[in-house]
C-alpha atoms as a PDB file:
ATOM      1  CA  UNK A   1       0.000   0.000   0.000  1.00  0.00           C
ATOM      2  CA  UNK A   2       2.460   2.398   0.952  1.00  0.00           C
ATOM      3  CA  UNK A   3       4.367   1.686  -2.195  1.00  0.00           C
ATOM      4  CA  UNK A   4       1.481   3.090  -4.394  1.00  0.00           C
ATOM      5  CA  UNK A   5       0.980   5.654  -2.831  1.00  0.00           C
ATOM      6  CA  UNK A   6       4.906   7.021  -3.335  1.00  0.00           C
ATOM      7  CA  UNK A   7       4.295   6.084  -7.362  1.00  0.00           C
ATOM      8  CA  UNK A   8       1.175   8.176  -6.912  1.00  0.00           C
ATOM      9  CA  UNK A   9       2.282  10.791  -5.449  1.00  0.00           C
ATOM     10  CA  UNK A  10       4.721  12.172  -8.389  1.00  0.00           C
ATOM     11  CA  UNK A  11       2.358  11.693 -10.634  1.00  0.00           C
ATOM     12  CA  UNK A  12      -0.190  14.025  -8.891  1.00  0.00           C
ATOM     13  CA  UNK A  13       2.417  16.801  -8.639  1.00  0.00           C
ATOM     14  CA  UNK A  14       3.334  16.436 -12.380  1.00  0.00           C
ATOM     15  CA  UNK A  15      -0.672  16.320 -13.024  1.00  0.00           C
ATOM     16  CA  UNK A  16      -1.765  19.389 -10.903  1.00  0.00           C
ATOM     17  CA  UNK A  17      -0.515  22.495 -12.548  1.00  0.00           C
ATOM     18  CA  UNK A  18      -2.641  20.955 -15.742  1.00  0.00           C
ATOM     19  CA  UNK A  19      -5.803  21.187 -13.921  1.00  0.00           C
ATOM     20  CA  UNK A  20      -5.634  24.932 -13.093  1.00  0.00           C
ATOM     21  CA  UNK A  21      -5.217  25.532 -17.418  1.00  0.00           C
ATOM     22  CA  UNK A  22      -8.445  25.555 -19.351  1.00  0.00           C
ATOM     23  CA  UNK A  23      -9.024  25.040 -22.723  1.00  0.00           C
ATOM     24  CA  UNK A  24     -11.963  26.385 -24.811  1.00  0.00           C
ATOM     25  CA  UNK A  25     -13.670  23.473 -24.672  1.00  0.00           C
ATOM     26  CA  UNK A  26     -14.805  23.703 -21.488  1.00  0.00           C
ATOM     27  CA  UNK A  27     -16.527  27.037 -21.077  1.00  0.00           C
ATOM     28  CA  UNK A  28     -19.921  27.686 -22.628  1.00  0.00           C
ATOM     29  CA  UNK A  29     -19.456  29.071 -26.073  1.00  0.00           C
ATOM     30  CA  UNK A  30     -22.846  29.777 -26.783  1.00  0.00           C
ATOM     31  CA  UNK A  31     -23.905  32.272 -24.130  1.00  0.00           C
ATOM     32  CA  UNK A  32     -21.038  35.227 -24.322  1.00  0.00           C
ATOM     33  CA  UNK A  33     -20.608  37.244 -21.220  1.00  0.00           C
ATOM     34  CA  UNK A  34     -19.882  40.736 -20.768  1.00  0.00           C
ATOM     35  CA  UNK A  35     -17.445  42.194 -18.027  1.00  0.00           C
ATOM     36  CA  UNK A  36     -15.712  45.749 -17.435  1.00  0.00           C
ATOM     37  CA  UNK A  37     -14.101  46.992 -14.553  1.00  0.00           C
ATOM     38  CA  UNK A  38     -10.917  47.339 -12.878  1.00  0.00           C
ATOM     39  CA  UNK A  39      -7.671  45.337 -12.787  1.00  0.00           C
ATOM     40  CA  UNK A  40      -6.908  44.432  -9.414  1.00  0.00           C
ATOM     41  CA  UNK A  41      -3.804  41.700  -9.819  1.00  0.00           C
ATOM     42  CA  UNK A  42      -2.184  40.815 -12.945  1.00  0.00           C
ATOM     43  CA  UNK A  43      -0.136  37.585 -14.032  1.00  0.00           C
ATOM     44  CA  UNK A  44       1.760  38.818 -17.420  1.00  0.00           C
ATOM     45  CA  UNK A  45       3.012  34.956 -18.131  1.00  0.00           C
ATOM     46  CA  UNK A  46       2.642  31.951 -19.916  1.00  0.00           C
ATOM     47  CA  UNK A  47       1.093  29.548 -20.681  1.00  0.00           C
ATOM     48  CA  UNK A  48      -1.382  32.828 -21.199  1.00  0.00           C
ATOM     49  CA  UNK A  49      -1.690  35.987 -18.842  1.00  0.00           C
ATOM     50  CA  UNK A  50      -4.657  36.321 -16.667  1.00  0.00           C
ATOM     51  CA  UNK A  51      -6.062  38.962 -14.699  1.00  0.00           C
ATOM     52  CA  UNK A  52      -8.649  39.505 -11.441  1.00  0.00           C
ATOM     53  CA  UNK A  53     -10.829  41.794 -12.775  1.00  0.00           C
ATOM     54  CA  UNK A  54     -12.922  43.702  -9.528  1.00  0.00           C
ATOM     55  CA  UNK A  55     -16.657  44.775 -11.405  1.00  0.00           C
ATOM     56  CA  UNK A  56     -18.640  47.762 -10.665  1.00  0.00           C
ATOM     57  CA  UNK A  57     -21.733  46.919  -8.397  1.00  0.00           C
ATOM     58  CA  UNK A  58     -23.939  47.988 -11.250  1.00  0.00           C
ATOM     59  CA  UNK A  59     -22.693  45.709 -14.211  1.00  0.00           C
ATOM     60  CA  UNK A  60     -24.639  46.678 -17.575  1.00  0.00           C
ATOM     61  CA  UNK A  61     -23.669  45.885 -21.401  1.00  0.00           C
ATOM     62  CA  UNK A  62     -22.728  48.736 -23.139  1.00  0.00           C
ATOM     63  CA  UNK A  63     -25.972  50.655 -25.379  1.00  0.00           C
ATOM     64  CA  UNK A  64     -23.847  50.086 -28.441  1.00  0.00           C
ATOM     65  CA  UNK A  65     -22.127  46.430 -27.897  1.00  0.00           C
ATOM     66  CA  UNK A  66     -24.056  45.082 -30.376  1.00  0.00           C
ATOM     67  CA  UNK A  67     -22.774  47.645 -33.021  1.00  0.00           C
ATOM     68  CA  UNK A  68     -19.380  47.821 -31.979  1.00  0.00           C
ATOM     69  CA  UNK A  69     -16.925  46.609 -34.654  1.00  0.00           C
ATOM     70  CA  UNK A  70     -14.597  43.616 -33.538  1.00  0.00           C
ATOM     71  CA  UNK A  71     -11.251  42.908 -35.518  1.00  0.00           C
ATOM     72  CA  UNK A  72     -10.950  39.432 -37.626  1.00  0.00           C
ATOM     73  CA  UNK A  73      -9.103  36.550 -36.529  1.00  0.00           C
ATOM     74  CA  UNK A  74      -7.388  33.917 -37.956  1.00  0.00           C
ATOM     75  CA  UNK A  75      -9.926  31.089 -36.525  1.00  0.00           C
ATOM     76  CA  UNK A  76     -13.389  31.750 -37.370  1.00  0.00           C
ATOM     77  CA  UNK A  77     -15.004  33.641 -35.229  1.00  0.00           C
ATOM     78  CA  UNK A  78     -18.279  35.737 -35.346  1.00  0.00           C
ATOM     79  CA  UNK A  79     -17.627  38.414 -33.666  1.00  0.00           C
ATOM     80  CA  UNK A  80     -20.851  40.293 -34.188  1.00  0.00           C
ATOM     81  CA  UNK A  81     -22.944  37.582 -33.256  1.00  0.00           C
ATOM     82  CA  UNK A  82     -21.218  37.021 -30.191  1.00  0.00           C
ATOM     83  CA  UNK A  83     -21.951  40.682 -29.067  1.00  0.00           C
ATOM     84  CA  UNK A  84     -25.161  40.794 -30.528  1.00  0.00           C
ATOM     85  CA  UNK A  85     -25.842  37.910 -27.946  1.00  0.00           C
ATOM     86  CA  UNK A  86     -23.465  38.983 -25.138  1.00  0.00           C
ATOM     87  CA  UNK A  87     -25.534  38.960 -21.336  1.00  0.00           C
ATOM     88  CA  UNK A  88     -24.015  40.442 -17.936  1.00  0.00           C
ATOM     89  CA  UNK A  89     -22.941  37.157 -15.637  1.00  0.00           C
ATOM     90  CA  UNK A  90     -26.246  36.156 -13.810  1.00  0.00           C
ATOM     91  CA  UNK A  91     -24.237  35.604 -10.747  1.00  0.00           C
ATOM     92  CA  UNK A  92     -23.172  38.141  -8.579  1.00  0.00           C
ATOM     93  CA  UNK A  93     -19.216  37.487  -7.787  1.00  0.00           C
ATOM     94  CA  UNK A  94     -17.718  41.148  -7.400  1.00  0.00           C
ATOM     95  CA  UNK A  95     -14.211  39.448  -8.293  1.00  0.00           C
ATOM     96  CA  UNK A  96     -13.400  37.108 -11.792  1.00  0.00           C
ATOM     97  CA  UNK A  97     -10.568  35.259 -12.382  1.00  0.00           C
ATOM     98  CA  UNK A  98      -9.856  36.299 -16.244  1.00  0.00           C
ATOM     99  CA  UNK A  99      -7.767  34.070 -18.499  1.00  0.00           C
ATOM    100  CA  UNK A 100      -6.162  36.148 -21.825  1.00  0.00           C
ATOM    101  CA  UNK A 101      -3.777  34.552 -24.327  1.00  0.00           C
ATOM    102  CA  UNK A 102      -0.193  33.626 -24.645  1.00  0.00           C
ATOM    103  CA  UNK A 103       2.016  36.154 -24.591  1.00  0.00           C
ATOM    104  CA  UNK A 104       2.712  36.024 -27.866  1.00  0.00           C
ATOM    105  CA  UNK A 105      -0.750  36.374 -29.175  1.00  0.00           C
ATOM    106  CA  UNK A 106      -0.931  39.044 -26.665  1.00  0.00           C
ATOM    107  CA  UNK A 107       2.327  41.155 -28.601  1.00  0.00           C
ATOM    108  CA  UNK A 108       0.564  39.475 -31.910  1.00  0.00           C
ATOM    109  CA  UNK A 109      -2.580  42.091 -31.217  1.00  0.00           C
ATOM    110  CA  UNK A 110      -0.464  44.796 -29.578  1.00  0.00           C
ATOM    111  CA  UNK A 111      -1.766  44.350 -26.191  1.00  0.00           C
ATOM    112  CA  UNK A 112       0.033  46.366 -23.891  1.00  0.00           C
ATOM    113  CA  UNK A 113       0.710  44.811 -20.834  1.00  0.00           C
ATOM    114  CA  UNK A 114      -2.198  45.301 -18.351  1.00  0.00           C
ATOM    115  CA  UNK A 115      -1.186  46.841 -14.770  1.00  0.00           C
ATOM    116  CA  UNK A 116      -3.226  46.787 -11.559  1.00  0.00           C
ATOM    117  CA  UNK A 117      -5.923  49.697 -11.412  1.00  0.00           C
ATOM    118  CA  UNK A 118      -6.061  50.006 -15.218  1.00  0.00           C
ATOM    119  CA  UNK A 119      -9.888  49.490 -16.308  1.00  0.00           C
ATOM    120  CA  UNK A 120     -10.323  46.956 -18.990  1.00  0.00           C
ATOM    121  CA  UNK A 121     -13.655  45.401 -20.859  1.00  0.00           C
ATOM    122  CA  UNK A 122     -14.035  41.796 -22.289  1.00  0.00           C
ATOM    123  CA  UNK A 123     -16.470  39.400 -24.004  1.00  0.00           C
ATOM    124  CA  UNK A 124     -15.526  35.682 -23.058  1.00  0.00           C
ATOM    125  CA  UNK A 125     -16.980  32.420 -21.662  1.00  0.00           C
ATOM    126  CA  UNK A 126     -17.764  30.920 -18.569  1.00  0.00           C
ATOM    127  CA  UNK A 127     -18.554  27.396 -17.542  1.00  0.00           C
ATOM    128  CA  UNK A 128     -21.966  26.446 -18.372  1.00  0.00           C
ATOM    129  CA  UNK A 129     -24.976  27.850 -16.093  1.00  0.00           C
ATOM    130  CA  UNK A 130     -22.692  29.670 -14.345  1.00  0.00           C
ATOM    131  CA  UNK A 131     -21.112  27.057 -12.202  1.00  0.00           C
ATOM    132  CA  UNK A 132     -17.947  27.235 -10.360  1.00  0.00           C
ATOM    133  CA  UNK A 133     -15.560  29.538  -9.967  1.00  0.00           C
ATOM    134  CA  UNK A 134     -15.796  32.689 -11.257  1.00  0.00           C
ATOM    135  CA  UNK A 135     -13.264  32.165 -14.407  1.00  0.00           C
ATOM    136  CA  UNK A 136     -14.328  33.976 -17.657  1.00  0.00           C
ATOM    137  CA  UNK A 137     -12.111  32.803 -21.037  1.00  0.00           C
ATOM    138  CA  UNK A 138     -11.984  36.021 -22.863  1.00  0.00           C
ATOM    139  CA  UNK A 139     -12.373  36.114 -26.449  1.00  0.00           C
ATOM    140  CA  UNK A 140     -12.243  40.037 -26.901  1.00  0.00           C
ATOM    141  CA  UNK A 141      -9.925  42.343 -24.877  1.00  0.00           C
ATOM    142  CA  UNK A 142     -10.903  46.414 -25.009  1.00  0.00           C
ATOM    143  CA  UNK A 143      -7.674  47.580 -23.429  1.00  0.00           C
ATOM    144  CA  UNK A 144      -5.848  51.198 -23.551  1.00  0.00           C
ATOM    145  CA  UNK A 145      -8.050  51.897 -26.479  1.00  0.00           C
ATOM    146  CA  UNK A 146      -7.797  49.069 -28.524  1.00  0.00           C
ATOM    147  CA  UNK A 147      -9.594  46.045 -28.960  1.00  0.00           C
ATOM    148  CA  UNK A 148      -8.324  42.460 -29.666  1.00  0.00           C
ATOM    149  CA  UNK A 149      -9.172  38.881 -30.426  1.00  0.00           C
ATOM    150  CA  UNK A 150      -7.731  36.858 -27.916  1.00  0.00           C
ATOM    151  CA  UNK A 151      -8.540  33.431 -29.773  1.00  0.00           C
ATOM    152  CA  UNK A 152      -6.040  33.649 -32.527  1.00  0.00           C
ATOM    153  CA  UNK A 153      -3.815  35.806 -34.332  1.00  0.00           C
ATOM    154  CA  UNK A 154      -5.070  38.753 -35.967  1.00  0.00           C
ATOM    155  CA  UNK A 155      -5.719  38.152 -39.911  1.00  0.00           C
END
C-alpha cells in the first residue's frame, strides 16, 4: 500500500498544474458574457496571462455592444454575433478570475501589458450555467483603447 501511494504521489504533482489551465472546450461558447471593470492583480506569463478583474456593483452591457466593430481573426469567429448575444454574468461574484492569451498572441494584437488599477472590458466564456468559480475565457480584450481577439492571431 504504501508503495502506491509514493508512485502516486509524483504523478499528482506532475498532473496538478494541468488542472488549473483551461481550454476552450470547457466554457460555454454559446452564451457570451460581458465584463468591465478594474484590474486588481495581474499575471503577465505563460502559458497565457490572466487577470482579477474587480466589477462595478452595477454591471450593464454597453448601449452600443451590439454595433461595436470587432477585428478578424485567424480562426473563425463571429464576432458580431457574439456581441449581438453577449448577457451580464447572472451571478453576482464582485471578483473574476480572467484568463487572456499567450504572450505572444498578446504582442501578436499589440496588447500592452495590463497593470493593476487600469480598467479593462471583455467578451468571453464561462462554464456552463454559471457554475464554479468565477473564471471567464476572454475572447475580446478592449484595453488602452484598442480592442483584440484573444482566440487567434489577428488576420
Amino acid at each position: 500500500m504504501q508503495r502506491r501511494h509514493l508512485l502516486a504521489t509524483p504523478l499528482l504533482l506532475v498532473l496538478r498544474p494541468a488542472a488549473a489551465h483551461h481550454g476552450w472546450s470547457s466554457f460555454d461558447q454559446a452564451r457570451p458574457i460581458w465584463l468591465e471593470g478594474q484590474a486588481v492583480s495581474v499575471a503577465w506569463r505563460n502559458p497565457h496571462a490572466e487577470l482579477v478583474l474587480e466589477l462595478p456593483a452595477d454591471l450593464k452591457l454597453p448601449a452600443d455592444l451590439a454595433s461595436r466593430p470587432v477585428p478578424a481573426q485567424t480562426a473563425p469567429v463571429d464576432g458580431a454575433a457574439l456581441l449581438k448575444a453577449a448577457a451580464v454574468p447572472t451571478r453576482k461574484d464582485r471578483r473574476w478570475q480572467i484568463e487572456l492569451a499567450p504572450l505572444a498572441r498578446m504582442n501578436a494584437w499589440q496588447v500592452a501589458e495590463i497593470k493593476a488599477g487600469d480598467r479593462v472590458a471583455m467578451l468571453g466564456f464561462t462554464f456552463s450555467g454559471e457554475k464554479g468559480e468565477p473564471i471567464l475565457r476572454c475572447e475580446y480584450l478592449w484595453s488602452g483603447g484598442k480592442v483584440a481577439g484573444l482566440r487567434s492571431s489577428p488576420a
